[in-house]
PDB file of N, CA and C in Angstrom:
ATOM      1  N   UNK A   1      12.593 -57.850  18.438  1.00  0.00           N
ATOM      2  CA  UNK A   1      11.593 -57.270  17.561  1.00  0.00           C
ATOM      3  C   UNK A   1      11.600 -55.749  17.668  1.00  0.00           C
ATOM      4  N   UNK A   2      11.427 -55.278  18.918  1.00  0.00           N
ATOM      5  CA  UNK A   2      11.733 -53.493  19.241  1.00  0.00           C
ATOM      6  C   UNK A   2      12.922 -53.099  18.064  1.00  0.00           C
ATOM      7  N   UNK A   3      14.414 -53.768  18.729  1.00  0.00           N
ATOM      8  CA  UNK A   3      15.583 -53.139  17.543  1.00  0.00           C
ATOM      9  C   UNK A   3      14.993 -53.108  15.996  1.00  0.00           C
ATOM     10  N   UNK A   4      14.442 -54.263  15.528  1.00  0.00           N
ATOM     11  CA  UNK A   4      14.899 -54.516  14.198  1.00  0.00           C
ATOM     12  C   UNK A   4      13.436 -53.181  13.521  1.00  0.00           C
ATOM     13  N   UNK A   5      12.356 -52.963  14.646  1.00  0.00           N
ATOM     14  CA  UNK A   5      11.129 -52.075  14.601  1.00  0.00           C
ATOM     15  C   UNK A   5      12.130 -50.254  14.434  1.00  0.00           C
ATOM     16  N   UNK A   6      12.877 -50.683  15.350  1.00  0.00           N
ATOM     17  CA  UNK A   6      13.195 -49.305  15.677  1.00  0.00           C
ATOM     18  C   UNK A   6      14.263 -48.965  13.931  1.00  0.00           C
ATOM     19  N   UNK A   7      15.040 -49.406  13.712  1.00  0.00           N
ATOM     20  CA  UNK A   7      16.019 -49.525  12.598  1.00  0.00           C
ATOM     21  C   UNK A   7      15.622 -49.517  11.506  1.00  0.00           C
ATOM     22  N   UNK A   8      14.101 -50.288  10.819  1.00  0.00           N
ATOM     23  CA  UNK A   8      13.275 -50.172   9.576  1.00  0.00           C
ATOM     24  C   UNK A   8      12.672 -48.743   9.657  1.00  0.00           C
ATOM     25  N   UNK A   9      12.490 -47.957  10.840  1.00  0.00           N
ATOM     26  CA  UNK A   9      11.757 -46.543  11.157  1.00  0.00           C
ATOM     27  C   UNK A   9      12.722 -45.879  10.439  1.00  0.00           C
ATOM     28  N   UNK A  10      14.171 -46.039  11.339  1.00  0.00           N
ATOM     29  CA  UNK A  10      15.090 -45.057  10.845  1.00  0.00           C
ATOM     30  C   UNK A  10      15.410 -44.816   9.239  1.00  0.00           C
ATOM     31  N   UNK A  11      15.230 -45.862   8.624  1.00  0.00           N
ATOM     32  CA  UNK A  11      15.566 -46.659   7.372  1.00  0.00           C
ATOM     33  C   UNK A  11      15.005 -45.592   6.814  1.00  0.00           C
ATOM     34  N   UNK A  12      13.745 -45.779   7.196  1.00  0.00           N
ATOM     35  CA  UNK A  12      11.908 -45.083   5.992  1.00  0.00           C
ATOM     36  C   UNK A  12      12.577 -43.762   6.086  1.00  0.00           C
ATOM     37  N   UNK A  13      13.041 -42.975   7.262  1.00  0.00           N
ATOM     38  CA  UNK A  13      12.934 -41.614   7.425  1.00  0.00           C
ATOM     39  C   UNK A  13      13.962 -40.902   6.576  1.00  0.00           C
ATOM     40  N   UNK A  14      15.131 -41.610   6.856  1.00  0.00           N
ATOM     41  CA  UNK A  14      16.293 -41.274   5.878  1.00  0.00           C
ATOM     42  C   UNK A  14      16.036 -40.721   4.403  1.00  0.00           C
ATOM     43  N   UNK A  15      15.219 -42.458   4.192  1.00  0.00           N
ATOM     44  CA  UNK A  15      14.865 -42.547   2.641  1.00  0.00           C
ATOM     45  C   UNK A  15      13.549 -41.215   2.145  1.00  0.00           C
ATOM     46  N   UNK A  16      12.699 -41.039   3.018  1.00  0.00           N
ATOM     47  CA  UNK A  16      12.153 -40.084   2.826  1.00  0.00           C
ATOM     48  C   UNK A  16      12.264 -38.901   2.968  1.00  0.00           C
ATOM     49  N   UNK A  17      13.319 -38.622   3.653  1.00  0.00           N
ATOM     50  CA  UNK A  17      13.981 -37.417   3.566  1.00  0.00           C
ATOM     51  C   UNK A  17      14.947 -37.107   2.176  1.00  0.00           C
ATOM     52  N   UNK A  18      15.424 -38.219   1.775  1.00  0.00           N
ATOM     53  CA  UNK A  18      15.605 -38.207   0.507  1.00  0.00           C
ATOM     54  C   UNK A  18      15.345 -37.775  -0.502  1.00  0.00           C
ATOM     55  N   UNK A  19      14.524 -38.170  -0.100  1.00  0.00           N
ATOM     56  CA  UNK A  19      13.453 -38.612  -1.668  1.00  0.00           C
ATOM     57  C   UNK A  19      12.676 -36.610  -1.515  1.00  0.00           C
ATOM     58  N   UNK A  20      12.405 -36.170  -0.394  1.00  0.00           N
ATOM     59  CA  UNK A  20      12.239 -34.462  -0.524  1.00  0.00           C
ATOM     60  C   UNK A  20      13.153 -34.309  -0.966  1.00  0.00           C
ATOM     61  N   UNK A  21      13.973 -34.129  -0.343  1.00  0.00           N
ATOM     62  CA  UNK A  21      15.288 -33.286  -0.323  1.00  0.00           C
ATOM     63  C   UNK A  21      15.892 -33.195  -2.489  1.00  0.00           C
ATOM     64  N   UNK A  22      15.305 -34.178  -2.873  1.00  0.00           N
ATOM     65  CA  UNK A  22      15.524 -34.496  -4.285  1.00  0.00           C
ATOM     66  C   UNK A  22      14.668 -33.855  -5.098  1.00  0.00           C
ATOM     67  N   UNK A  23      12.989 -33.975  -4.570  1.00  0.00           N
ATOM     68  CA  UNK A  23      12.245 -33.215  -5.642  1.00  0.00           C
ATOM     69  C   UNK A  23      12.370 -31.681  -5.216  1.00  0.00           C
ATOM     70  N   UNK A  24      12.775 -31.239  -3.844  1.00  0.00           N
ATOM     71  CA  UNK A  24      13.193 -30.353  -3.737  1.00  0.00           C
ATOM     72  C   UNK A  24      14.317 -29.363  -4.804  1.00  0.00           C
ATOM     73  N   UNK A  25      15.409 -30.307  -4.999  1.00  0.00           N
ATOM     74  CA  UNK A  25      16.595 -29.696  -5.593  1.00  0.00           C
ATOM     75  C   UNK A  25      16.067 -29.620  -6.950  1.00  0.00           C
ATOM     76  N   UNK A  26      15.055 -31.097  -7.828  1.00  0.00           N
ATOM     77  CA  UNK A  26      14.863 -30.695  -8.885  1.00  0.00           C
ATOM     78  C   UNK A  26      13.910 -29.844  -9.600  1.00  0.00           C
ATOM     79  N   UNK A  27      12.862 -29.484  -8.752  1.00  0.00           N
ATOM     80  CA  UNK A  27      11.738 -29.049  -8.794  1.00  0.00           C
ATOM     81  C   UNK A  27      12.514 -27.025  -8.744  1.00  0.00           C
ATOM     82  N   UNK A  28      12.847 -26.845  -7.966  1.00  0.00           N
ATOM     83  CA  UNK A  28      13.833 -25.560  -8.232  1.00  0.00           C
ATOM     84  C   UNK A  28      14.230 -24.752  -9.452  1.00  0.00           C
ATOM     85  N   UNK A  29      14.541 -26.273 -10.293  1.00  0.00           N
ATOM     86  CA  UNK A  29      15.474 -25.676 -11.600  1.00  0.00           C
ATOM     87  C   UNK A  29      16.656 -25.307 -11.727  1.00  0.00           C
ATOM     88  N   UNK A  30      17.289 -24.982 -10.619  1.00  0.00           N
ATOM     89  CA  UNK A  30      18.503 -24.607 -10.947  1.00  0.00           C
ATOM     90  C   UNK A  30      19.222 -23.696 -12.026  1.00  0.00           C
ATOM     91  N   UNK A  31      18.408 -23.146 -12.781  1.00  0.00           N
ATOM     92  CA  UNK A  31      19.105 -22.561 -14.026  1.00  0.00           C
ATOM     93  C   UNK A  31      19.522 -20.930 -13.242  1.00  0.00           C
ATOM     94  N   UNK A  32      20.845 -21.537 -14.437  1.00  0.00           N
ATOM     95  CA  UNK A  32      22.034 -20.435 -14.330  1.00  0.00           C
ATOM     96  C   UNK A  32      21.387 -18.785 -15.089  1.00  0.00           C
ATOM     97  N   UNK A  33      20.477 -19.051 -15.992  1.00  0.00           N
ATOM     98  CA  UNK A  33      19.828 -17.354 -16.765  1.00  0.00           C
ATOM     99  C   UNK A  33      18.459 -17.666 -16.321  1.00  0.00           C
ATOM    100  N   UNK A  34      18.113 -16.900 -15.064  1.00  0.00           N
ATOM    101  CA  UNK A  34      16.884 -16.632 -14.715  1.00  0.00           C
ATOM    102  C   UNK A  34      16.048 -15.712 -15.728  1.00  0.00           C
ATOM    103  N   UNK A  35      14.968 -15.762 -16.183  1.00  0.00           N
ATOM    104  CA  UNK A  35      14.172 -15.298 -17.059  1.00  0.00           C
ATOM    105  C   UNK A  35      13.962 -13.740 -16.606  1.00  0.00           C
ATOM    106  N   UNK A  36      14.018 -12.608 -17.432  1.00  0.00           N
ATOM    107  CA  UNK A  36      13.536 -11.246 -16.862  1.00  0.00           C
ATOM    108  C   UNK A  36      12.372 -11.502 -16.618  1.00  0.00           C
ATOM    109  N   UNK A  37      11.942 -10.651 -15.288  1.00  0.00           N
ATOM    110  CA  UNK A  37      10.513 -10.500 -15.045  1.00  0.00           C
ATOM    111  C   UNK A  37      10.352  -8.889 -15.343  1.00  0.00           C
ATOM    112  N   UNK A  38       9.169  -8.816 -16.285  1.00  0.00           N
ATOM    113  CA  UNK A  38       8.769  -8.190 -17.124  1.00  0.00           C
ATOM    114  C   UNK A  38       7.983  -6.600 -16.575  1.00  0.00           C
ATOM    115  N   UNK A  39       8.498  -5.988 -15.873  1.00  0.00           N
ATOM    116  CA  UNK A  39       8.290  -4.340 -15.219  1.00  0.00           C
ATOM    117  C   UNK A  39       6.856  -4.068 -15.323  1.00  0.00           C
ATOM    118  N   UNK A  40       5.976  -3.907 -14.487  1.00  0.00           N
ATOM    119  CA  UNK A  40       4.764  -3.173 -14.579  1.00  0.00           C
ATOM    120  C   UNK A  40       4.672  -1.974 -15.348  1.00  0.00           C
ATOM    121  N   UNK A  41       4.173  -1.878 -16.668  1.00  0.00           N
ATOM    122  CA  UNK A  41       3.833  -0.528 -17.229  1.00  0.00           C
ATOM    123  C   UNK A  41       2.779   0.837 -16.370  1.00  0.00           C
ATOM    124  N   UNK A  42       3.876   1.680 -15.888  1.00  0.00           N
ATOM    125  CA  UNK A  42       3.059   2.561 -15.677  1.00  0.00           C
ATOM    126  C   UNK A  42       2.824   3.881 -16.211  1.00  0.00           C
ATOM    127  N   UNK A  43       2.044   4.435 -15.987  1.00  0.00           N
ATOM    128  CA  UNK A  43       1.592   5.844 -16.438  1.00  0.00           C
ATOM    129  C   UNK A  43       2.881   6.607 -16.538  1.00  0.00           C
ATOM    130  N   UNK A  44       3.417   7.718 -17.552  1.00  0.00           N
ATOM    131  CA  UNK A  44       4.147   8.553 -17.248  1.00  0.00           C
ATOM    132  C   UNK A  44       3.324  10.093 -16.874  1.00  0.00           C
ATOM    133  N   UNK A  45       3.763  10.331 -15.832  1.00  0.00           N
ATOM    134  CA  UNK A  45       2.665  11.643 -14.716  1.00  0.00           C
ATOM    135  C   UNK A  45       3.359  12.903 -15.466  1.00  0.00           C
ATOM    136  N   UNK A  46       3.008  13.721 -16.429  1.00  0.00           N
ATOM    137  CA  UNK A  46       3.734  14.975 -16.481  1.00  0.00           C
ATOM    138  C   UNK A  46       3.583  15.626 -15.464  1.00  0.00           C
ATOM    139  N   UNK A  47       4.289  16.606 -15.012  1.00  0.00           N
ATOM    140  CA  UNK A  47       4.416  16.919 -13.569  1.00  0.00           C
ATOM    141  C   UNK A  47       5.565  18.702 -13.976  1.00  0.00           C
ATOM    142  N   UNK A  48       4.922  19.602 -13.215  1.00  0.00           N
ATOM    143  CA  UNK A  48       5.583  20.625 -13.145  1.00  0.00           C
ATOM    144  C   UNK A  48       5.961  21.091 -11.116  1.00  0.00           C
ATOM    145  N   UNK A  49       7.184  21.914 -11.395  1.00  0.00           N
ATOM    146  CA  UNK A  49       7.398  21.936 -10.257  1.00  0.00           C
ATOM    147  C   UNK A  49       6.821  23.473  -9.785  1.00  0.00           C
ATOM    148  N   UNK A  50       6.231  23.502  -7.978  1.00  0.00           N
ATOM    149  CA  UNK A  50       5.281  25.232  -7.920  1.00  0.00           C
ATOM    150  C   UNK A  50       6.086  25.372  -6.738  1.00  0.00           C
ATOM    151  N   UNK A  51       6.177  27.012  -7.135  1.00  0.00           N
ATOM    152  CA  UNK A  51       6.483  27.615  -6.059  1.00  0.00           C
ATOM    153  C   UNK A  51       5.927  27.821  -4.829  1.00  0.00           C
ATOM    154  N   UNK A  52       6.596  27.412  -3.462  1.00  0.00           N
ATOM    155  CA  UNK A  52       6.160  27.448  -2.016  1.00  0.00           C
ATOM    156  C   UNK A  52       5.497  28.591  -1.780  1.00  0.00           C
ATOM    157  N   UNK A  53       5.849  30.151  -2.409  1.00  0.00           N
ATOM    158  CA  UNK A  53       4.758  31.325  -2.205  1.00  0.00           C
ATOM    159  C   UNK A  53       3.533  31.192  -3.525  1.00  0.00           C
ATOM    160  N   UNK A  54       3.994  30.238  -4.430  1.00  0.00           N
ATOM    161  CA  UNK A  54       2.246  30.106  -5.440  1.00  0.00           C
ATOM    162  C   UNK A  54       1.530  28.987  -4.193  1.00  0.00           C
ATOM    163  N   UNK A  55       2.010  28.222  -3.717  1.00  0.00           N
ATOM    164  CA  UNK A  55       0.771  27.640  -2.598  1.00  0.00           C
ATOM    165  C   UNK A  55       0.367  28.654  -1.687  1.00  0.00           C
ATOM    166  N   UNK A  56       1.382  29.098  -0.954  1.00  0.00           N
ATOM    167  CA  UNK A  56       0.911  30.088   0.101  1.00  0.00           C
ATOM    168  C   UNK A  56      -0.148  31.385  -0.088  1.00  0.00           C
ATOM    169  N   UNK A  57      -0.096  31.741  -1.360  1.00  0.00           N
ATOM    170  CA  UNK A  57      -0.977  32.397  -1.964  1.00  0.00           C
ATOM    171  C   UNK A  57      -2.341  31.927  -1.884  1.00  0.00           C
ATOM    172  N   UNK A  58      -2.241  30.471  -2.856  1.00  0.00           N
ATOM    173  CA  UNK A  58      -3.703  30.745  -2.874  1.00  0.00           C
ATOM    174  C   UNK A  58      -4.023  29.422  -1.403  1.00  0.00           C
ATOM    175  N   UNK A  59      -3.271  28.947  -0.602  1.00  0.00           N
ATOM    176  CA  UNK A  59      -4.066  28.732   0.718  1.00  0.00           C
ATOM    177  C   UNK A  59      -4.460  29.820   1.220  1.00  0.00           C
ATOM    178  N   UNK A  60      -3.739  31.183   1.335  1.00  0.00           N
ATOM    179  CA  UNK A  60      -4.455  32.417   1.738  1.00  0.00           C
ATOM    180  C   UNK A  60      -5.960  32.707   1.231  1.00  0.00           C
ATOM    181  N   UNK A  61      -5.971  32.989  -0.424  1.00  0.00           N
ATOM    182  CA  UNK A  61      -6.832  32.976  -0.903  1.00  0.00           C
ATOM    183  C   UNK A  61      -8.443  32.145  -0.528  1.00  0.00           C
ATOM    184  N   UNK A  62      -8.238  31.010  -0.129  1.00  0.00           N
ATOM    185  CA  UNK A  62      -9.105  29.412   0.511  1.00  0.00           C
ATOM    186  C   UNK A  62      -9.515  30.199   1.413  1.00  0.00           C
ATOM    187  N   UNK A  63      -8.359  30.388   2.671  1.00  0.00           N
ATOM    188  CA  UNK A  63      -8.845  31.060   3.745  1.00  0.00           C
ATOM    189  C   UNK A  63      -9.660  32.285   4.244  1.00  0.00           C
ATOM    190  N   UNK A  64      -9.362  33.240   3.272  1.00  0.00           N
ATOM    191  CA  UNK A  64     -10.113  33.921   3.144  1.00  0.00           C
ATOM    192  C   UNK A  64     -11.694  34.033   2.131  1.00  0.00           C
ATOM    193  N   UNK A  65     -11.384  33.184   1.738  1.00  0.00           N
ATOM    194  CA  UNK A  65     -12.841  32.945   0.882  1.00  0.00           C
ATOM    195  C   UNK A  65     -13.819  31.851   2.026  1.00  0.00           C
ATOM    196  N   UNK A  66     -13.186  30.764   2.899  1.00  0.00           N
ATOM    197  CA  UNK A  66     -13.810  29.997   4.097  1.00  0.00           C
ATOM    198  C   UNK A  66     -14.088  31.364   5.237  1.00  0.00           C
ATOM    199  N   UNK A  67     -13.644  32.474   5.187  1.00  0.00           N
ATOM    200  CA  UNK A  67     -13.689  33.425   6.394  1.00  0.00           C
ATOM    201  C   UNK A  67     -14.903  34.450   6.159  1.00  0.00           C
ATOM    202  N   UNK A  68     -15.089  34.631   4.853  1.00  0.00           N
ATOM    203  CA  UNK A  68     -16.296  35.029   4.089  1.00  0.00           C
ATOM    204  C   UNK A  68     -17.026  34.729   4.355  1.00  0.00           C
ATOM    205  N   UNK A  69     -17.189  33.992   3.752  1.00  0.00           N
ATOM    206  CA  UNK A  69     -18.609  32.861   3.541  1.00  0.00           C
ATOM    207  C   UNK A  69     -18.902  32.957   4.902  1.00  0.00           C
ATOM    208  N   UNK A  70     -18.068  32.247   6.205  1.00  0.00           N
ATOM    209  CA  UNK A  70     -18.542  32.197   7.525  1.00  0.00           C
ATOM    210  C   UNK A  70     -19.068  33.520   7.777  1.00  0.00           C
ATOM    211  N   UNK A  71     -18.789  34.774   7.678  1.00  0.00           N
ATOM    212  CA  UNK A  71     -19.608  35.980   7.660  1.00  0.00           C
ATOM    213  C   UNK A  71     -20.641  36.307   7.532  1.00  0.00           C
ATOM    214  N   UNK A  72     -20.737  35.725   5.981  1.00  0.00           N
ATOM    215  CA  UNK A  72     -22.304  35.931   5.023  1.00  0.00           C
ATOM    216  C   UNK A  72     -22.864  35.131   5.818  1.00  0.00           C
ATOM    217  N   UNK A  73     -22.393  33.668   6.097  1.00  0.00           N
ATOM    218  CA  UNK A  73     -23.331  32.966   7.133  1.00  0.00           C
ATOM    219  C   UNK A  73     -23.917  33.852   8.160  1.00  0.00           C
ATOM    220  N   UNK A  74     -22.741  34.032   9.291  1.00  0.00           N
ATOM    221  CA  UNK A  74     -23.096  34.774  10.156  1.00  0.00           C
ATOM    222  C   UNK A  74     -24.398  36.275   9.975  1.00  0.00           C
ATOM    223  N   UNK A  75     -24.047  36.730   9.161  1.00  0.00           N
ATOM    224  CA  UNK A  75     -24.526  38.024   9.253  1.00  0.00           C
ATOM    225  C   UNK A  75     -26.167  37.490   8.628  1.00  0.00           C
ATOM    226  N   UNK A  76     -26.059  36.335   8.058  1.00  0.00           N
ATOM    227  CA  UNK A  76     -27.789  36.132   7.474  1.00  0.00           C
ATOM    228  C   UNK A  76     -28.496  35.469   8.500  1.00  0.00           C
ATOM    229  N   UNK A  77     -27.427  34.727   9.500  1.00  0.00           N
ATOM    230  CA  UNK A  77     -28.572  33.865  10.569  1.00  0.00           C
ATOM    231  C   UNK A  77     -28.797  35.231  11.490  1.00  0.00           C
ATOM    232  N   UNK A  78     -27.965  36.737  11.812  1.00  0.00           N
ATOM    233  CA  UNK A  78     -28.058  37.711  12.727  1.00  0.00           C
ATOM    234  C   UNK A  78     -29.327  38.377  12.086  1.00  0.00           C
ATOM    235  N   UNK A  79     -29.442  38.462  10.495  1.00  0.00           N
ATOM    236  CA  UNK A  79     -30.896  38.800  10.171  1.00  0.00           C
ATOM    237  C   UNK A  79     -31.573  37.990  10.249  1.00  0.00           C
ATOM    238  N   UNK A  80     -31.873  36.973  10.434  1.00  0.00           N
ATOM    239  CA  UNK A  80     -33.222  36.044  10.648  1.00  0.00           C
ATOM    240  C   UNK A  80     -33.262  35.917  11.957  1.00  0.00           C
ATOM    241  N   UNK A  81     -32.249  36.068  12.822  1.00  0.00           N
ATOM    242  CA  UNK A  81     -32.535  36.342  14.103  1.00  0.00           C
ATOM    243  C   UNK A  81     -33.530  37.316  14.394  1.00  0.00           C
ATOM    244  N   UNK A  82     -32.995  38.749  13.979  1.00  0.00           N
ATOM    245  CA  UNK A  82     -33.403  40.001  14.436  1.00  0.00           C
ATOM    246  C   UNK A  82     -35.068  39.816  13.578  1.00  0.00           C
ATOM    247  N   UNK A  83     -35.177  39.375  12.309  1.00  0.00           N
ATOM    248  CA  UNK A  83     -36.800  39.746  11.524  1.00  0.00           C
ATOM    249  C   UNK A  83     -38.012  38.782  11.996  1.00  0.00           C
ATOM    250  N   UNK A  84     -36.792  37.409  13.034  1.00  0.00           N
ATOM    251  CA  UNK A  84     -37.830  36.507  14.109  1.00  0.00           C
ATOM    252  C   UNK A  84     -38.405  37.433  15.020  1.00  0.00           C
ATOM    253  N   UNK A  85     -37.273  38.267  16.044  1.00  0.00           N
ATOM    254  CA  UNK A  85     -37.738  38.914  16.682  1.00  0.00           C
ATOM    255  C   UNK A  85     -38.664  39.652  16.878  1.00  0.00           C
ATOM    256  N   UNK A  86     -38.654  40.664  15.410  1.00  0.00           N
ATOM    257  CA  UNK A  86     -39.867  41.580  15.337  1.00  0.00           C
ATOM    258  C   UNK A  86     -40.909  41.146  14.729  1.00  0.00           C
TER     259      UNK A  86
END
């Protein structure tokens, strides 16, 4: 009873490996002219190219306008300092 148990197992597994292995191959498709897949439309960016001294310019420019300002800061908290004082 074990053999003939063990041999109907093997039987099923075969056959069910089969039987994937089949909807596998047909389920695929197989075709020889795969369909184009159709490109994401994107934006076209007009775009100009800048010169490394037109940035350097005006990051200078930034910097010195952030170096300012920290001044005017400075110099208005040194008067409200000094008009606390007196």
């Amino acid at each position: 009873m074990g053999r003939n148990t063990k041999s109907r197992a093997i039987a099923y597994a075969v056959v069910l490996h089969l039987m994937v292995l089949l909807v596998l191959v047909s389920s695929t498709g197989m075709e020889s002219n795969p369909s184009p897949s159709l490109a994401p439309t994107v934006p076209i960016i007009k775009a100009h190219a800048v010169a490394q001294t037109d940035l350097d310019k005006q990051v200078k420019r930034r910097q010195e306008a952030v170096a300012k300002n920290r001044r005017e800061a400075e110099k208005k908290a040194a008067e409200a300092e000094k008009t606390r004082r007196d």
